[in-house]
C-alpha atoms as a PDB file:
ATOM      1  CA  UNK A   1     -17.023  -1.094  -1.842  1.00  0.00           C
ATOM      2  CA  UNK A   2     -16.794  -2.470  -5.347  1.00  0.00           C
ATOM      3  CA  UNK A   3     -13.287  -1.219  -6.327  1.00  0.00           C
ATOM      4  CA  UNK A   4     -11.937  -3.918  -4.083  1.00  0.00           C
ATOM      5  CA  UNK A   5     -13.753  -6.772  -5.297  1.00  0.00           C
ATOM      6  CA  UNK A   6     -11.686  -8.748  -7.588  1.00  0.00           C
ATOM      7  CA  UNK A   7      -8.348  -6.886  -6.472  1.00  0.00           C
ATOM      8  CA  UNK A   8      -5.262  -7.940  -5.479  1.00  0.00           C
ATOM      9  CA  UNK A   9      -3.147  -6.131  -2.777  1.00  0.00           C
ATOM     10  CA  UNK A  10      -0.129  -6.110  -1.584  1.00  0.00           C
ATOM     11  CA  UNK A  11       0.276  -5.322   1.936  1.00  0.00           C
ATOM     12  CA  UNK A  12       4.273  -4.798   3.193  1.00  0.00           C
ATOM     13  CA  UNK A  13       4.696  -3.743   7.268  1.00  0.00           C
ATOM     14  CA  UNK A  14       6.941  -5.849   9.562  1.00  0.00           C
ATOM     15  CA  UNK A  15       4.255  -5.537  11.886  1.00  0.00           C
ATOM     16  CA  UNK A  16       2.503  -8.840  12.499  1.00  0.00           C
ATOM     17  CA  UNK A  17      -0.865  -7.931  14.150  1.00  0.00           C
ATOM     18  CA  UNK A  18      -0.654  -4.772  11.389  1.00  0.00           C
ATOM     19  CA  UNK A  19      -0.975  -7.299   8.363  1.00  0.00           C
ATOM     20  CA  UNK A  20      -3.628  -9.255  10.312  1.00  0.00           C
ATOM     21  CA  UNK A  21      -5.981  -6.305  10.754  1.00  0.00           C
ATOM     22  CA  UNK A  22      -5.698  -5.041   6.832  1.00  0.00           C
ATOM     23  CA  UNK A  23      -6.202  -8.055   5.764  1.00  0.00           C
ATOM     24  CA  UNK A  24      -9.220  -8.656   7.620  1.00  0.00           C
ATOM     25  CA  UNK A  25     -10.421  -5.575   6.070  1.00  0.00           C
ATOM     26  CA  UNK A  26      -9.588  -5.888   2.775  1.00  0.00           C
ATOM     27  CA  UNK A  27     -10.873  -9.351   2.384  1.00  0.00           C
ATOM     28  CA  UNK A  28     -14.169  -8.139   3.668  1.00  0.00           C
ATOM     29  CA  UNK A  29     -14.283  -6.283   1.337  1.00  0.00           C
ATOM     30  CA  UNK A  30     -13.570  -8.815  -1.805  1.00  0.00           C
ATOM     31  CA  UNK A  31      -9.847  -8.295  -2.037  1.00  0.00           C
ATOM     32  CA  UNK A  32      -7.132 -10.823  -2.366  1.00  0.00           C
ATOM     33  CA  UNK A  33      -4.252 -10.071   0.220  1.00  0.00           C
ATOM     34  CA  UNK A  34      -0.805 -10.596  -0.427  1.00  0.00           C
ATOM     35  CA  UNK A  35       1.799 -10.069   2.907  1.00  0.00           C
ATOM     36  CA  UNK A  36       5.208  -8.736   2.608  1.00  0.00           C
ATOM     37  CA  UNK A  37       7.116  -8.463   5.877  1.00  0.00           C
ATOM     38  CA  UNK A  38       9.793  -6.031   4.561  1.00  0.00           C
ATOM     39  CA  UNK A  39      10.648  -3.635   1.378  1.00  0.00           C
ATOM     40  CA  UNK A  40      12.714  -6.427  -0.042  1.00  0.00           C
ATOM     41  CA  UNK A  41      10.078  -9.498  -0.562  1.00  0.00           C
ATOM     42  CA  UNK A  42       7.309  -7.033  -1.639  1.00  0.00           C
ATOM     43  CA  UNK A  43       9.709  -6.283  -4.459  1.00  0.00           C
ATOM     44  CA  UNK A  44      10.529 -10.014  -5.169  1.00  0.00           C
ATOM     45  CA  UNK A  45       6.737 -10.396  -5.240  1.00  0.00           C
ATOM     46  CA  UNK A  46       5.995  -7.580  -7.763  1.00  0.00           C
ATOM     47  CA  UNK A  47       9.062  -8.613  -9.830  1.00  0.00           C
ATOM     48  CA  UNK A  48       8.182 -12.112 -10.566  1.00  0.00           C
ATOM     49  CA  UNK A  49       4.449 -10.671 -11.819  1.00  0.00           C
ATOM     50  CA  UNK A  50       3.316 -14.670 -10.850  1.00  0.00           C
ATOM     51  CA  UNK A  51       0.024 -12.634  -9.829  1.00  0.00           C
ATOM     52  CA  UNK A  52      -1.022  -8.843 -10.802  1.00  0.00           C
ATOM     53  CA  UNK A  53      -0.644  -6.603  -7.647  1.00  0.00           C
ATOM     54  CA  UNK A  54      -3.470  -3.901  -7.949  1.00  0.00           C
ATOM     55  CA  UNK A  55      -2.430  -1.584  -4.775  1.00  0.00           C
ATOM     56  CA  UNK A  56       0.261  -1.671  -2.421  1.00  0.00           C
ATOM     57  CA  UNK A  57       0.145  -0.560   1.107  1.00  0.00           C
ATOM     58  CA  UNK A  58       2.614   0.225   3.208  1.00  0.00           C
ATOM     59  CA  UNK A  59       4.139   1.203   6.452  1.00  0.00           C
ATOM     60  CA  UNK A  60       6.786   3.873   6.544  1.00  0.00           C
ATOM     61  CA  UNK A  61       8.681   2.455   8.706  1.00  0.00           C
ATOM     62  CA  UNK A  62      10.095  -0.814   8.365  1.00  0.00           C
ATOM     63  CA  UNK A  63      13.972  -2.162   8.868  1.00  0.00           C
ATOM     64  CA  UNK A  64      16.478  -2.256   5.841  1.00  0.00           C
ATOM     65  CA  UNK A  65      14.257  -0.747   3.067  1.00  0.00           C
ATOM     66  CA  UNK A  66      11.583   2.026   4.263  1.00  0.00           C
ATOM     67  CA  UNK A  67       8.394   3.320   2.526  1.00  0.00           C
ATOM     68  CA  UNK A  68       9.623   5.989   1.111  1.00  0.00           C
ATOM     69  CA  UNK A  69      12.193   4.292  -0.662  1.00  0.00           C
ATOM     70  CA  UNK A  70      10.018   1.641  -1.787  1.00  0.00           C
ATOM     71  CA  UNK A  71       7.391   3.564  -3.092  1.00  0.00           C
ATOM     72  CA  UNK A  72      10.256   5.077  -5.359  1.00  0.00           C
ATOM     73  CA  UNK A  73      11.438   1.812  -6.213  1.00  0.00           C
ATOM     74  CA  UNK A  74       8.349   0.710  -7.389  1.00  0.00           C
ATOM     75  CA  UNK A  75       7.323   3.509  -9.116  1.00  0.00           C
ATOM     76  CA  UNK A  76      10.631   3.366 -11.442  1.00  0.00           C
ATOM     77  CA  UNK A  77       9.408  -0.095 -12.525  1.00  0.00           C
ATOM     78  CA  UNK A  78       5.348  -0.150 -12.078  1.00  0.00           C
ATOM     79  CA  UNK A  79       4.527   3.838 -12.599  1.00  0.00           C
ATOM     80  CA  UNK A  80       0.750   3.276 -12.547  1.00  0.00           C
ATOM     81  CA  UNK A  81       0.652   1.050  -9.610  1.00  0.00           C
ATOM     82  CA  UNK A  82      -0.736   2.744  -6.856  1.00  0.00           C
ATOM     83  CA  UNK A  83       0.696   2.336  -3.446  1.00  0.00           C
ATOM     84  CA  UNK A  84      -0.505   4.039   0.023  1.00  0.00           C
ATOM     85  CA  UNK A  85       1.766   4.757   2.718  1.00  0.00           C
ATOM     86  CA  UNK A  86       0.868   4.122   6.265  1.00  0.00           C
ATOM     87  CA  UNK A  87       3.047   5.394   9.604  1.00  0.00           C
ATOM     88  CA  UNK A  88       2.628   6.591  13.157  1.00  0.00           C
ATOM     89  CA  UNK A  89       5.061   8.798  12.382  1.00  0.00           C
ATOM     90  CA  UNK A  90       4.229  11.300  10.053  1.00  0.00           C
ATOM     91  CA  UNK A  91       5.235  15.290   9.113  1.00  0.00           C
ATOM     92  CA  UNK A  92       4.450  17.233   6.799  1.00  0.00           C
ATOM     93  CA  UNK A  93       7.760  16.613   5.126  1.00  0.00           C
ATOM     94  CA  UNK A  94       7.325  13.472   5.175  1.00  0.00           C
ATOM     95  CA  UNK A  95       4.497  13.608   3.309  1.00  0.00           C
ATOM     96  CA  UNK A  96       5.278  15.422   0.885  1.00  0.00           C
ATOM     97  CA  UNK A  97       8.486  13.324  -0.305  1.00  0.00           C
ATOM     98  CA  UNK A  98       5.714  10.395  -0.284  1.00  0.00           C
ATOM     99  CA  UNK A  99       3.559  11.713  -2.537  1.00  0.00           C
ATOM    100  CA  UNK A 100       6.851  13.349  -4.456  1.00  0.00           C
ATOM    101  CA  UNK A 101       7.924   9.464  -4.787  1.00  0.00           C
ATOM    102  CA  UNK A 102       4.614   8.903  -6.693  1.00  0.00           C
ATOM    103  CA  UNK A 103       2.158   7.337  -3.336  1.00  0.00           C
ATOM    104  CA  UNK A 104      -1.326   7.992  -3.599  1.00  0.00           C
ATOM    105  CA  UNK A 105      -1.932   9.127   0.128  1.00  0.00           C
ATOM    106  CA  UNK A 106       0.233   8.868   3.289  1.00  0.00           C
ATOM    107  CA  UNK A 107      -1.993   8.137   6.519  1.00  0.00           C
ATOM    108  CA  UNK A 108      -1.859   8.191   9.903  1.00  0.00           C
ATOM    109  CA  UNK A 109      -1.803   5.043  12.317  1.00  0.00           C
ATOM    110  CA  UNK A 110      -3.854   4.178  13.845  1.00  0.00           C
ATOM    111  CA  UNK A 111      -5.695   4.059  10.748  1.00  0.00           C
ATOM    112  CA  UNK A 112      -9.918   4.949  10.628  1.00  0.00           C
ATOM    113  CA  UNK A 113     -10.944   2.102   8.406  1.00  0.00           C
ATOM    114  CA  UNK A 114     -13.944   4.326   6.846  1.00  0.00           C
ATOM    115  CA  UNK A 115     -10.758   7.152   5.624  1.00  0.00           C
ATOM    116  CA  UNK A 116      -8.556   3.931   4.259  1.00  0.00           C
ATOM    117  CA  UNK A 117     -11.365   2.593   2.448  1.00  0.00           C
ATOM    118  CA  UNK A 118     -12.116   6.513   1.155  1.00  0.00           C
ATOM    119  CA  UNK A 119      -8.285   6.272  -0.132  1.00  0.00           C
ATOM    120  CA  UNK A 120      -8.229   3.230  -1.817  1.00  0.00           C
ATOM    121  CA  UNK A 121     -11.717   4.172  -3.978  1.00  0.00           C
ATOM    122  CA  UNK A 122     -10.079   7.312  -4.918  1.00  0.00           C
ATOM    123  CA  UNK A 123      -6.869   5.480  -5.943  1.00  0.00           C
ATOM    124  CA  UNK A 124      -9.249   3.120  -8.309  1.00  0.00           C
ATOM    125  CA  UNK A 125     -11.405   5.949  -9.692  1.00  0.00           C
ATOM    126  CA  UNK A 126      -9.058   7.013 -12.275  1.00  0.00           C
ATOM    127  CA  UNK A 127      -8.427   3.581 -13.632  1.00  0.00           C
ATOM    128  CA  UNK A 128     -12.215   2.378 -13.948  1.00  0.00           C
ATOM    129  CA  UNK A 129     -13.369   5.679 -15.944  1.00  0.00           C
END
């Protein structure tokens, strides 16, 4: 996948073995991988712009500051950054305030690597034109 290659992502979930297994995608792939364990540091990372964040991914779920709240938070500061949303527990109206909130995609744990992959090219398309 050549979107990916010279990327940086961010990747914020509280889950541990989560973080390990998107990483080890993403790097095999030619991405740099940046871990957040909560809401909070992924916005102390994006704020201090020491590196440029290309994507953000992100669990829904996640204690003090959730996805959806994130993805609104970053949005109001980085509007073209794109940033997909990952949970195990999804609705339709949960969806839809994702994507309302300005995410790319929302998908489903546990995630088909071949779909995420999918999502993340289509999130690049519209910048490399």
């Amino acid at each position: 996948m050549r979107s990916l290659r010279n990327k940086s992502v961010l990747i914020v979930d509280d889950n541990p073995a989560m973080v390990r297994a998107l990483e080890r995608v993403l790097r095999g792939e030619g991405a740099t991988v940046m871990p957040a364990t909560e809401g909070a540091e992924a916005v102390e990372i994006l704020t201090r712009r020491e590196k440029v964040i290309d994507l953000v991914i992100t669990d829904l779920r996640m204690p003090f500051v959730n996805g959806v709240t994130l993805v609104y938070a970053i949005h109001e500061v980085f509007a073209e950054l794109p940033v997909i949303v990952l949970t195990a527990f999804g609705s339709e109206d949960v969806k839809e305030e994702c994507l309302r909130q300005g995410a790319v995609a929302l998908l489903e744990k546990p995630l088909d690597t071949s779909e995420l992959l999918a999502v993340i090219e289509d999130a690049f398309t519209p910048l490399e034109d």
